[in-house]
C-alpha atoms as a PDB file:
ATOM      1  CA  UNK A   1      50.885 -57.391 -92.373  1.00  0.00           C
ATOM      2  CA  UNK A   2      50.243 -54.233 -93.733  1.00  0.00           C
ATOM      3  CA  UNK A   3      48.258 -51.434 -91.981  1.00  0.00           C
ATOM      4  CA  UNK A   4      45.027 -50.754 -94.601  1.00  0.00           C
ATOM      5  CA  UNK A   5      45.267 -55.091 -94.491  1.00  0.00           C
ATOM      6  CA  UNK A   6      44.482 -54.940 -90.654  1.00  0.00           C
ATOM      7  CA  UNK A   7      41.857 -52.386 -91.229  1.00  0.00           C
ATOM      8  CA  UNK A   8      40.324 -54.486 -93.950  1.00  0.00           C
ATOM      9  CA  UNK A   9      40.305 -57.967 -91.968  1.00  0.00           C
ATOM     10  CA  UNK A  10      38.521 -55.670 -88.844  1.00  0.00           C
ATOM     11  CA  UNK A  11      35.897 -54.099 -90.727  1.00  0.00           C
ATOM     12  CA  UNK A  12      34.759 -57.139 -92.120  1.00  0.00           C
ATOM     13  CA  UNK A  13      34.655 -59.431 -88.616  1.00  0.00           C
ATOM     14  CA  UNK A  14      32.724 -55.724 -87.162  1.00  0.00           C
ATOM     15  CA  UNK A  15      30.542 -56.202 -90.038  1.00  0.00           C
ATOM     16  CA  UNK A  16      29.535 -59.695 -90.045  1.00  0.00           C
ATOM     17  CA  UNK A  17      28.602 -59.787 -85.921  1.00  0.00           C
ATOM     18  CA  UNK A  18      25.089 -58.942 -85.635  1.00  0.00           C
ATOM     19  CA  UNK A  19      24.138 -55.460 -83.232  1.00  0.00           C
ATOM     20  CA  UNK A  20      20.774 -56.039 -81.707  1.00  0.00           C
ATOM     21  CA  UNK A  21      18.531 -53.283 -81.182  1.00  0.00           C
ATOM     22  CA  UNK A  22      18.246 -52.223 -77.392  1.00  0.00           C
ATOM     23  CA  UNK A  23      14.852 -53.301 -77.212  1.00  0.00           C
ATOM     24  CA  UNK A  24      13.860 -55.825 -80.029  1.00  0.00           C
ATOM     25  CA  UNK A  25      10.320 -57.039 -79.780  1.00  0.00           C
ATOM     26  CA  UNK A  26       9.501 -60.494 -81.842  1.00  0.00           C
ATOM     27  CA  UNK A  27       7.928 -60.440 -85.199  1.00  0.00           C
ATOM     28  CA  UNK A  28       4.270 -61.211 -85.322  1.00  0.00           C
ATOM     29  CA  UNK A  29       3.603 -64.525 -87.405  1.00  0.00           C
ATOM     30  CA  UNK A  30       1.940 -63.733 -90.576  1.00  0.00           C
ATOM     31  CA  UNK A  31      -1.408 -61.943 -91.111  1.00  0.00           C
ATOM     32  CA  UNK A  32      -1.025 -60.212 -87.589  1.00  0.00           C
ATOM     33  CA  UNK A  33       0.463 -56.920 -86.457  1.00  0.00           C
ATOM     34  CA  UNK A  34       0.819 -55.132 -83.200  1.00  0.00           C
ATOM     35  CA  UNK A  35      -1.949 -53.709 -82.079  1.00  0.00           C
ATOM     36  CA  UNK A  36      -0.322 -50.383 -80.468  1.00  0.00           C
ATOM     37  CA  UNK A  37      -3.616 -49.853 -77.866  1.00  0.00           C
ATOM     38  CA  UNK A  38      -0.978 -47.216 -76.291  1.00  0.00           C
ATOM     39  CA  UNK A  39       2.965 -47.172 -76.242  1.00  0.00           C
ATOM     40  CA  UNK A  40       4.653 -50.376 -75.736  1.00  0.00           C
ATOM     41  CA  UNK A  41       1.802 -52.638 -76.636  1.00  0.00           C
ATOM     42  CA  UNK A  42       3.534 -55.492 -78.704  1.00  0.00           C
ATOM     43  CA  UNK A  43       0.601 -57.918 -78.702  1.00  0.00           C
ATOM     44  CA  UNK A  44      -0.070 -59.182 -82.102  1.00  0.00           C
ATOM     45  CA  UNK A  45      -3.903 -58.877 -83.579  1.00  0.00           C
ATOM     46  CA  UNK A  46      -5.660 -59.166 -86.955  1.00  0.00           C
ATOM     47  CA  UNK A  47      -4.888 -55.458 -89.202  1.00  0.00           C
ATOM     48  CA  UNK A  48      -8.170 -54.599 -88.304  1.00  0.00           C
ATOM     49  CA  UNK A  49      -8.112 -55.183 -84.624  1.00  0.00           C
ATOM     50  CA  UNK A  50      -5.154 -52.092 -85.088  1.00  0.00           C
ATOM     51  CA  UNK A  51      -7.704 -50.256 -86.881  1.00  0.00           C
ATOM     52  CA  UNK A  52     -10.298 -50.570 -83.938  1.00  0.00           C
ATOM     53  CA  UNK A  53      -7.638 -49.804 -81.462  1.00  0.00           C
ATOM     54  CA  UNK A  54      -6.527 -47.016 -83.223  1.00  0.00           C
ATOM     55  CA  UNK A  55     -10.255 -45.444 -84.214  1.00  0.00           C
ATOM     56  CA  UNK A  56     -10.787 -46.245 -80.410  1.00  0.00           C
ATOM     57  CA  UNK A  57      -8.050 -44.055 -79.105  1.00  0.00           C
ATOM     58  CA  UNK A  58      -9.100 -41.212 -81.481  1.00  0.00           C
ATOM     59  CA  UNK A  59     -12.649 -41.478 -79.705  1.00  0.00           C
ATOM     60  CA  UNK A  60     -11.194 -41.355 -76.240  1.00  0.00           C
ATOM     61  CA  UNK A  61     -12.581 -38.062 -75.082  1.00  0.00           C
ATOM     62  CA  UNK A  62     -15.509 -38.451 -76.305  1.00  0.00           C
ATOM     63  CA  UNK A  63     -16.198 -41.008 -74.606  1.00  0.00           C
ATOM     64  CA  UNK A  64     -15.458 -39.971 -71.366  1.00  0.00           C
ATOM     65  CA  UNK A  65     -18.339 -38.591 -68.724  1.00  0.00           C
ATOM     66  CA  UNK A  66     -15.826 -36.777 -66.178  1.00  0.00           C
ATOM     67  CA  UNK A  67     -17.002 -36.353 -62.570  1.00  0.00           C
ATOM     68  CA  UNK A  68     -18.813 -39.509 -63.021  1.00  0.00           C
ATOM     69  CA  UNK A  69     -18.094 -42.604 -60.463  1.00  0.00           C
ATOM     70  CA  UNK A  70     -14.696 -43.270 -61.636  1.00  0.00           C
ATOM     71  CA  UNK A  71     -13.315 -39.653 -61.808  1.00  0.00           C
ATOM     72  CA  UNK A  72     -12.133 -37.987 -65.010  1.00  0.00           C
ATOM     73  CA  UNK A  73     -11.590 -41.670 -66.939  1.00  0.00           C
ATOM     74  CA  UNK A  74     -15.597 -42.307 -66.075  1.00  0.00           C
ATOM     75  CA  UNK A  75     -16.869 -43.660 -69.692  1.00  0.00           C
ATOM     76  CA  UNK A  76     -20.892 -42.699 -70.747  1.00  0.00           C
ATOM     77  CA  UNK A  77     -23.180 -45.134 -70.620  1.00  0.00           C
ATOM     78  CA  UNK A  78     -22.593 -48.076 -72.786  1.00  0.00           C
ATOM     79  CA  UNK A  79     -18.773 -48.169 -72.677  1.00  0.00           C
ATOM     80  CA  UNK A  80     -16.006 -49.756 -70.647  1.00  0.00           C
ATOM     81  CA  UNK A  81     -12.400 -49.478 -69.932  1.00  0.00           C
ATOM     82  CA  UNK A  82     -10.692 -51.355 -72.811  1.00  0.00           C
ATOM     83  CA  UNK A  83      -7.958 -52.414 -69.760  1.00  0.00           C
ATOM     84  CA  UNK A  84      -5.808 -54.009 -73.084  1.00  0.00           C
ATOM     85  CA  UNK A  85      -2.943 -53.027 -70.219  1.00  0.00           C
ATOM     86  CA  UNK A  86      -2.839 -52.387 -67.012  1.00  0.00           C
ATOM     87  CA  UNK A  87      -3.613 -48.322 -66.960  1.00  0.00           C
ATOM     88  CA  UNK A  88      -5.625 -48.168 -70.415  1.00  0.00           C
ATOM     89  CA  UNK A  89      -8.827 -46.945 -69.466  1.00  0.00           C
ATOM     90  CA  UNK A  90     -10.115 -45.938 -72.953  1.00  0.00           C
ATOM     91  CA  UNK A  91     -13.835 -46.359 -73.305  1.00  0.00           C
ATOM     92  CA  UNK A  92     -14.717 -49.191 -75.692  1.00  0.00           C
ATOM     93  CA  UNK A  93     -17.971 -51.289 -76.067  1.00  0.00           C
ATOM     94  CA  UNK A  94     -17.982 -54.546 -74.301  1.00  0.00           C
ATOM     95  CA  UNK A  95     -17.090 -56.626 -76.994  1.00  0.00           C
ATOM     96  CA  UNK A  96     -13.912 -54.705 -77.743  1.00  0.00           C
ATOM     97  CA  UNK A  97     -12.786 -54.682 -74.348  1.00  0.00           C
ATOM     98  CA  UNK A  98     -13.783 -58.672 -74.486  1.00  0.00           C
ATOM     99  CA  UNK A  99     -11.480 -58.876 -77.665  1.00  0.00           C
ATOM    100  CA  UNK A 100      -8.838 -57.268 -76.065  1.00  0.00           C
ATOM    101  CA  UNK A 101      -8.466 -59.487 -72.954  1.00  0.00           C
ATOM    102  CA  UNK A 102      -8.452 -62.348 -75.239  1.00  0.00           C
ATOM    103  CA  UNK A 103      -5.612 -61.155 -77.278  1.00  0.00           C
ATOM    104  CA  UNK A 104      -3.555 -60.764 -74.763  1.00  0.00           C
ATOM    105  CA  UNK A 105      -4.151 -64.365 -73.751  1.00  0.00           C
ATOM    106  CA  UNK A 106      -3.002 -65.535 -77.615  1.00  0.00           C
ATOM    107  CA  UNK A 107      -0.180 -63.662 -77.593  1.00  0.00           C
ATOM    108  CA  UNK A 108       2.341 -66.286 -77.084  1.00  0.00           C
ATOM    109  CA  UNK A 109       1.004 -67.883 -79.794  1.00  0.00           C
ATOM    110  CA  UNK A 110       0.638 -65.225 -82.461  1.00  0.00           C
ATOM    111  CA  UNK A 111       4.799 -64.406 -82.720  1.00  0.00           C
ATOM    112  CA  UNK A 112       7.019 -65.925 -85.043  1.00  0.00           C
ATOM    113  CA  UNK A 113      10.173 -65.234 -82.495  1.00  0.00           C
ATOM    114  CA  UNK A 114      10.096 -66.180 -78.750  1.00  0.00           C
ATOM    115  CA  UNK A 115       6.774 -65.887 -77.274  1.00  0.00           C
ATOM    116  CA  UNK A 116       6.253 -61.910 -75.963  1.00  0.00           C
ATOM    117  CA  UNK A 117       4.657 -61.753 -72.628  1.00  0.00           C
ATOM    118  CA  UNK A 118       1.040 -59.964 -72.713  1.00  0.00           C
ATOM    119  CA  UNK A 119       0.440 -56.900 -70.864  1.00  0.00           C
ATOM    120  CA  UNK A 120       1.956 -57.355 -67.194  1.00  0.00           C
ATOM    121  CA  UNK A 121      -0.452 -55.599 -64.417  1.00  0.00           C
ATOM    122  CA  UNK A 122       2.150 -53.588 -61.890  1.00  0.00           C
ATOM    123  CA  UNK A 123       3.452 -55.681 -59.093  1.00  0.00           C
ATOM    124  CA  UNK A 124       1.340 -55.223 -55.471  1.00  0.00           C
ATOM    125  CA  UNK A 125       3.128 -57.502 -53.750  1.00  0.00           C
ATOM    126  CA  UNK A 126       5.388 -55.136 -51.199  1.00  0.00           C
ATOM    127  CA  UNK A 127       2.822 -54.718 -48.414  1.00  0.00           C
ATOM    128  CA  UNK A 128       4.661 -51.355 -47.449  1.00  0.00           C
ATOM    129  CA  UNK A 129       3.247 -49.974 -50.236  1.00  0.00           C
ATOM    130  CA  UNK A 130      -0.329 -50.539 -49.298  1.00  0.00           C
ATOM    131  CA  UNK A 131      -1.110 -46.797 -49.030  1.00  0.00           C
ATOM    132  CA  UNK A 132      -3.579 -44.424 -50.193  1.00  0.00           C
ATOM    133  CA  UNK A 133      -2.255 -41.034 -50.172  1.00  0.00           C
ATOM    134  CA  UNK A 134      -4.524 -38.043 -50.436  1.00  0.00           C
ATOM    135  CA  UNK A 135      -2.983 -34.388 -51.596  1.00  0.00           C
ATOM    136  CA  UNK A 136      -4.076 -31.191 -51.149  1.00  0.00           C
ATOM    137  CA  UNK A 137      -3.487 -29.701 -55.258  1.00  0.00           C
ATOM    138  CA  UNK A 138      -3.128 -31.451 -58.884  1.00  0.00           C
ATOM    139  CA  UNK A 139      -0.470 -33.753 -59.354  1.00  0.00           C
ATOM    140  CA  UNK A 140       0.476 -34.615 -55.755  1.00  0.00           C
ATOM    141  CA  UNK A 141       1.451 -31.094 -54.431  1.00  0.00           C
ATOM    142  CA  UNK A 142       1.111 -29.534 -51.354  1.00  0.00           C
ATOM    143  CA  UNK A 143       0.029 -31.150 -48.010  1.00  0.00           C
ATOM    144  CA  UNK A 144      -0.704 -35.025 -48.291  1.00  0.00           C
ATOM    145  CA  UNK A 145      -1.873 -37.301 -45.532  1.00  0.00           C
ATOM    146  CA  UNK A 146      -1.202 -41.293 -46.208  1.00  0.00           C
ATOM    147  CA  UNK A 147      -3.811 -44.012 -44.926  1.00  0.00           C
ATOM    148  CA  UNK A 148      -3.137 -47.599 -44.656  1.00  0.00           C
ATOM    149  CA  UNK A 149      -5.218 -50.550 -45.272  1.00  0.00           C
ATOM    150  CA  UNK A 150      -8.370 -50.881 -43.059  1.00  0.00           C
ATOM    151  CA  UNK A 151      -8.807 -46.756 -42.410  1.00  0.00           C
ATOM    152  CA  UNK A 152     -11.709 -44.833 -42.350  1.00  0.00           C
ATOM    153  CA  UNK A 153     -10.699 -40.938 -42.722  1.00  0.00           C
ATOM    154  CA  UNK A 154     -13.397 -38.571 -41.636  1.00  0.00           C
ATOM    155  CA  UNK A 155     -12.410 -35.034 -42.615  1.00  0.00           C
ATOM    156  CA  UNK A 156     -14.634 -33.682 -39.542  1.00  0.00           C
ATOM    157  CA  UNK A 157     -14.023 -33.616 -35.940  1.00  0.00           C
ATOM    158  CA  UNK A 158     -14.233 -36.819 -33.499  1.00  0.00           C
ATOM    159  CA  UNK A 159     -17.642 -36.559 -32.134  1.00  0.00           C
ATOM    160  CA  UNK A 160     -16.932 -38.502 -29.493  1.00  0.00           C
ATOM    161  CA  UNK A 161     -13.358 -38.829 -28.261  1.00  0.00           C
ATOM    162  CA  UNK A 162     -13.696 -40.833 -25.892  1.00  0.00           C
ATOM    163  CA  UNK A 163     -14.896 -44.026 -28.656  1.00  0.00           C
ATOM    164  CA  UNK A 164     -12.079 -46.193 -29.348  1.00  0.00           C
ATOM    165  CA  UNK A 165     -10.106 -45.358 -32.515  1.00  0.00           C
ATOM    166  CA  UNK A 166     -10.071 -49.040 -33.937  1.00  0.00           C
ATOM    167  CA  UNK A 167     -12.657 -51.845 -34.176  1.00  0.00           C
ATOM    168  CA  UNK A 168      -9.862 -54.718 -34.715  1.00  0.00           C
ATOM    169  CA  UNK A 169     -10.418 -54.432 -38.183  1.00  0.00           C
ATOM    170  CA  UNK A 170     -10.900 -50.198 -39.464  1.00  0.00           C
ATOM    171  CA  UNK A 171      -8.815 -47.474 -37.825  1.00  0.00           C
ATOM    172  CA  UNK A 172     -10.646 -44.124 -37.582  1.00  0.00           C
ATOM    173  CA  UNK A 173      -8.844 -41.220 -38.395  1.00  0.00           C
ATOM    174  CA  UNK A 174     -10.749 -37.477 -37.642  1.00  0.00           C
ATOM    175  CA  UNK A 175      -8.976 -34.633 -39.005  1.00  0.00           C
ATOM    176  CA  UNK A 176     -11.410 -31.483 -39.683  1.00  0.00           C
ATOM    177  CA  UNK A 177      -8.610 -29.495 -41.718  1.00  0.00           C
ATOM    178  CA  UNK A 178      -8.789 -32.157 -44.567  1.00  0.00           C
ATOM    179  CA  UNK A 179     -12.308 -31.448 -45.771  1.00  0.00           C
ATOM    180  CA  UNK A 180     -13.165 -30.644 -49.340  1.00  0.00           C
ATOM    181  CA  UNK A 181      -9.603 -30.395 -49.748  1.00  0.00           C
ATOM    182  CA  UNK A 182      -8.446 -33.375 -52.301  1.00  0.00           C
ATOM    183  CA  UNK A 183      -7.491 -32.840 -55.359  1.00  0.00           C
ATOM    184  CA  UNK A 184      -5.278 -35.779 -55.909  1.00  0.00           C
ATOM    185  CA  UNK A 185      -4.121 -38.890 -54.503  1.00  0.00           C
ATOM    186  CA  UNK A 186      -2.014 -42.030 -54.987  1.00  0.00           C
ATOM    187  CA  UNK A 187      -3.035 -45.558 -54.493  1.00  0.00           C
ATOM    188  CA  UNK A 188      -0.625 -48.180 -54.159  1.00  0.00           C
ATOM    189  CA  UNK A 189      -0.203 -51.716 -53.334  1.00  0.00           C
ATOM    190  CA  UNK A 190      -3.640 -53.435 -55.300  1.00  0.00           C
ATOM    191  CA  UNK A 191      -5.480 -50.882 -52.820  1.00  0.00           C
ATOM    192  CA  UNK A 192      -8.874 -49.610 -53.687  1.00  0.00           C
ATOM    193  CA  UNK A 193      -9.576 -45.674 -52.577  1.00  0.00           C
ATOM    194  CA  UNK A 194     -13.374 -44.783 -51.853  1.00  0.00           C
ATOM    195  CA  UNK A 195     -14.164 -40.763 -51.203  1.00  0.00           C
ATOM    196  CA  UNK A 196     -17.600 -40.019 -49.949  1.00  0.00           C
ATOM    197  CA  UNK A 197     -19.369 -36.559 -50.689  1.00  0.00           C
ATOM    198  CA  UNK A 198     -19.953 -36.700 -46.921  1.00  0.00           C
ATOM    199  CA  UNK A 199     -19.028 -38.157 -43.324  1.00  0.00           C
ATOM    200  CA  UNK A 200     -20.567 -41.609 -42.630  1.00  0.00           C
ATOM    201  CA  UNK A 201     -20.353 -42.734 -46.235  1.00  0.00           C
ATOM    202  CA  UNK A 202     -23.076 -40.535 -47.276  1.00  0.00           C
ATOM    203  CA  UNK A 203     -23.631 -38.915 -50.543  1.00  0.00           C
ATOM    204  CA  UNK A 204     -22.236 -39.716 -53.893  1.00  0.00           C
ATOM    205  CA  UNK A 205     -18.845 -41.978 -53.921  1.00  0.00           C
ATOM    206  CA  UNK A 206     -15.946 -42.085 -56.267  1.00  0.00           C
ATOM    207  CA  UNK A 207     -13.974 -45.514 -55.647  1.00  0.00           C
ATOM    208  CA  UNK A 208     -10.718 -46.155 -57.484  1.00  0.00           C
ATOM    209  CA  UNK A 209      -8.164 -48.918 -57.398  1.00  0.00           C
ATOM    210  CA  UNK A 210      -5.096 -46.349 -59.353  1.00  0.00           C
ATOM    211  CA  UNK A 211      -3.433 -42.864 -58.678  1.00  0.00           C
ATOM    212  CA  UNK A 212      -4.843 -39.751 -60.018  1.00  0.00           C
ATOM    213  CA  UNK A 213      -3.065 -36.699 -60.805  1.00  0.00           C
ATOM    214  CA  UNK A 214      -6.757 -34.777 -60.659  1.00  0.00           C
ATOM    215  CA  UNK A 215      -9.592 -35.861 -59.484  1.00  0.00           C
ATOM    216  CA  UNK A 216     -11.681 -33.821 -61.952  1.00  0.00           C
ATOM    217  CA  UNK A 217     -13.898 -31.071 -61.827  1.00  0.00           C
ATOM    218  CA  UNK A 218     -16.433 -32.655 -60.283  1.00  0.00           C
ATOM    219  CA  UNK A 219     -14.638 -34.438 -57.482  1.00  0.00           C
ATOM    220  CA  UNK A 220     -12.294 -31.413 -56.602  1.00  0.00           C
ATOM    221  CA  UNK A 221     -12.408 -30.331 -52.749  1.00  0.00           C
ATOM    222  CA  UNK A 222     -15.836 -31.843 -52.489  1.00  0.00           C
ATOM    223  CA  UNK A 223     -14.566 -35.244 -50.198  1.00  0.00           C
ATOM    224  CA  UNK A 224     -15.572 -35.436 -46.738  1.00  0.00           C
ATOM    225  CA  UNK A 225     -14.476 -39.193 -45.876  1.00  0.00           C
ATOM    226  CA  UNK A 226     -12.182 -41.410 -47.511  1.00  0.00           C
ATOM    227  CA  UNK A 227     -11.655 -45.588 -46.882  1.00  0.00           C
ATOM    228  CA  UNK A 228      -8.813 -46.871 -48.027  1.00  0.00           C
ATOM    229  CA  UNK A 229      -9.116 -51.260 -48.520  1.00  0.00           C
ATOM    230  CA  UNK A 230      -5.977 -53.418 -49.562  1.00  0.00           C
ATOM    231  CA  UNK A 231      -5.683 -57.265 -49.946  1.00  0.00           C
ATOM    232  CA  UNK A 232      -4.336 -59.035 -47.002  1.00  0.00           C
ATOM    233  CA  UNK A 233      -4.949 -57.867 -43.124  1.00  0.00           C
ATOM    234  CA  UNK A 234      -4.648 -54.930 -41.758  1.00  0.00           C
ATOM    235  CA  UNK A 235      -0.599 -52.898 -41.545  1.00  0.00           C
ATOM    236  CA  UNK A 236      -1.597 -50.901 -38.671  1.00  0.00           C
END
């Protein structure tokens, strides 16, 4: 058999065998589209649920009330996260954010290929990771201290040392050095982070159950206590 014979017969089998894409996502069944909330969101909706997601996004900052209770992702009054995944805390009205959580439970049924899983929230389920970290700048630089489930961190000196660090169920931590000093922190695990404006859970709060890379303007160095809660019992 001839040489440009050979080459024929090979280009044709390369041709006919099928090269899937790296990452193919299934076609939505007809008269949906993904919705594309934020990168990688493959959950099929009505055209003008896309349209609301996308006119949504475009809002986003306006929308926001920074320094509020929930740091800089705090939404004015009237709005809630949209939460279409796991980290999208755009503000939307209620109903949106209603709409959202039940197209993700449709989703299965709204794809013409093998049903796409919604949204998956991150997985909490190593208990060594059930930390709160607090650090001293933006972005998780320069000193950090790490609490576990079930501390209490007061940022001022022990008042009384001789008081027993634990109660069987909090661990309290006094370290002066740390006050008004966070700027960011990491929470891991399904753990919720409070900070308190002062010692003895006094003043305003800011809780949050995710990491934050800034803690916004008006949150920076102003902590004086922080609690840091997990599911389960106590890792201490």
């Amino acid at each position: 058999m001839s040489f440009s014979k050979i080459a024929l017969i090979g280009a044709v089998v390369f041709a006919a065998w099928p090269i899937a894409p790296a990452q193919a996502q299934p076609a939505c069944r007809s008269g949906y589209v993904w919705r594309e909330a934020f990168a990688g969101d493959y959950v099929c909706v009505p055209p003008a649920t896309r349209s609301q997601a996308a006119g949504d996004n475009g809002q986003a900052r306006a929308r926001r009330q920074p320094g509020g209770a929930y740091g800089p992702d705090t939404c004015v009054q009237g709005y809630v996260w949209r939460e279409a995944g796991p980290n999208d805390h755009v503000c939307v009205t209620p109903d949106v954010r209603a709409q959202a959580a039940a197209d993700n439970r449709a989703a299965g049924t709204r794809v013409s290929g093998p049903a796409a899983p919604p949204p998956r929230p991150p997985d909490n389920s190593q208990k060594q990771a059930r930390t709160c970290t607090l650090y001293e700048h933006r972005d998780y630089g320069g000193a950090h201290y790490t609490l576990r489930n079930g501390d209490a961190f007061y940022m001022v000196r022990n008042p009384d040392p001789g008081v027993g660090r634990s109660d069987g169920i909090h661990r309290f931590i006094y370290e002066p050095s740390w006050n008004d000093k966070v700027t960011s922190f990491e929470v891991e695990g399904g753990c919720t982070l409070t900070l308190w404006e002062h010692v003895n859970r006094g003043g305003h709060r800011f809780t949050a159950n995710r990491s934050y890379t800034f803690v916004g303007d008006g949150w920076n160095d102003k902590a004086s206590q922080a609690d840091c809660s997990c599911p389960g019992g106590a890792n201490y």
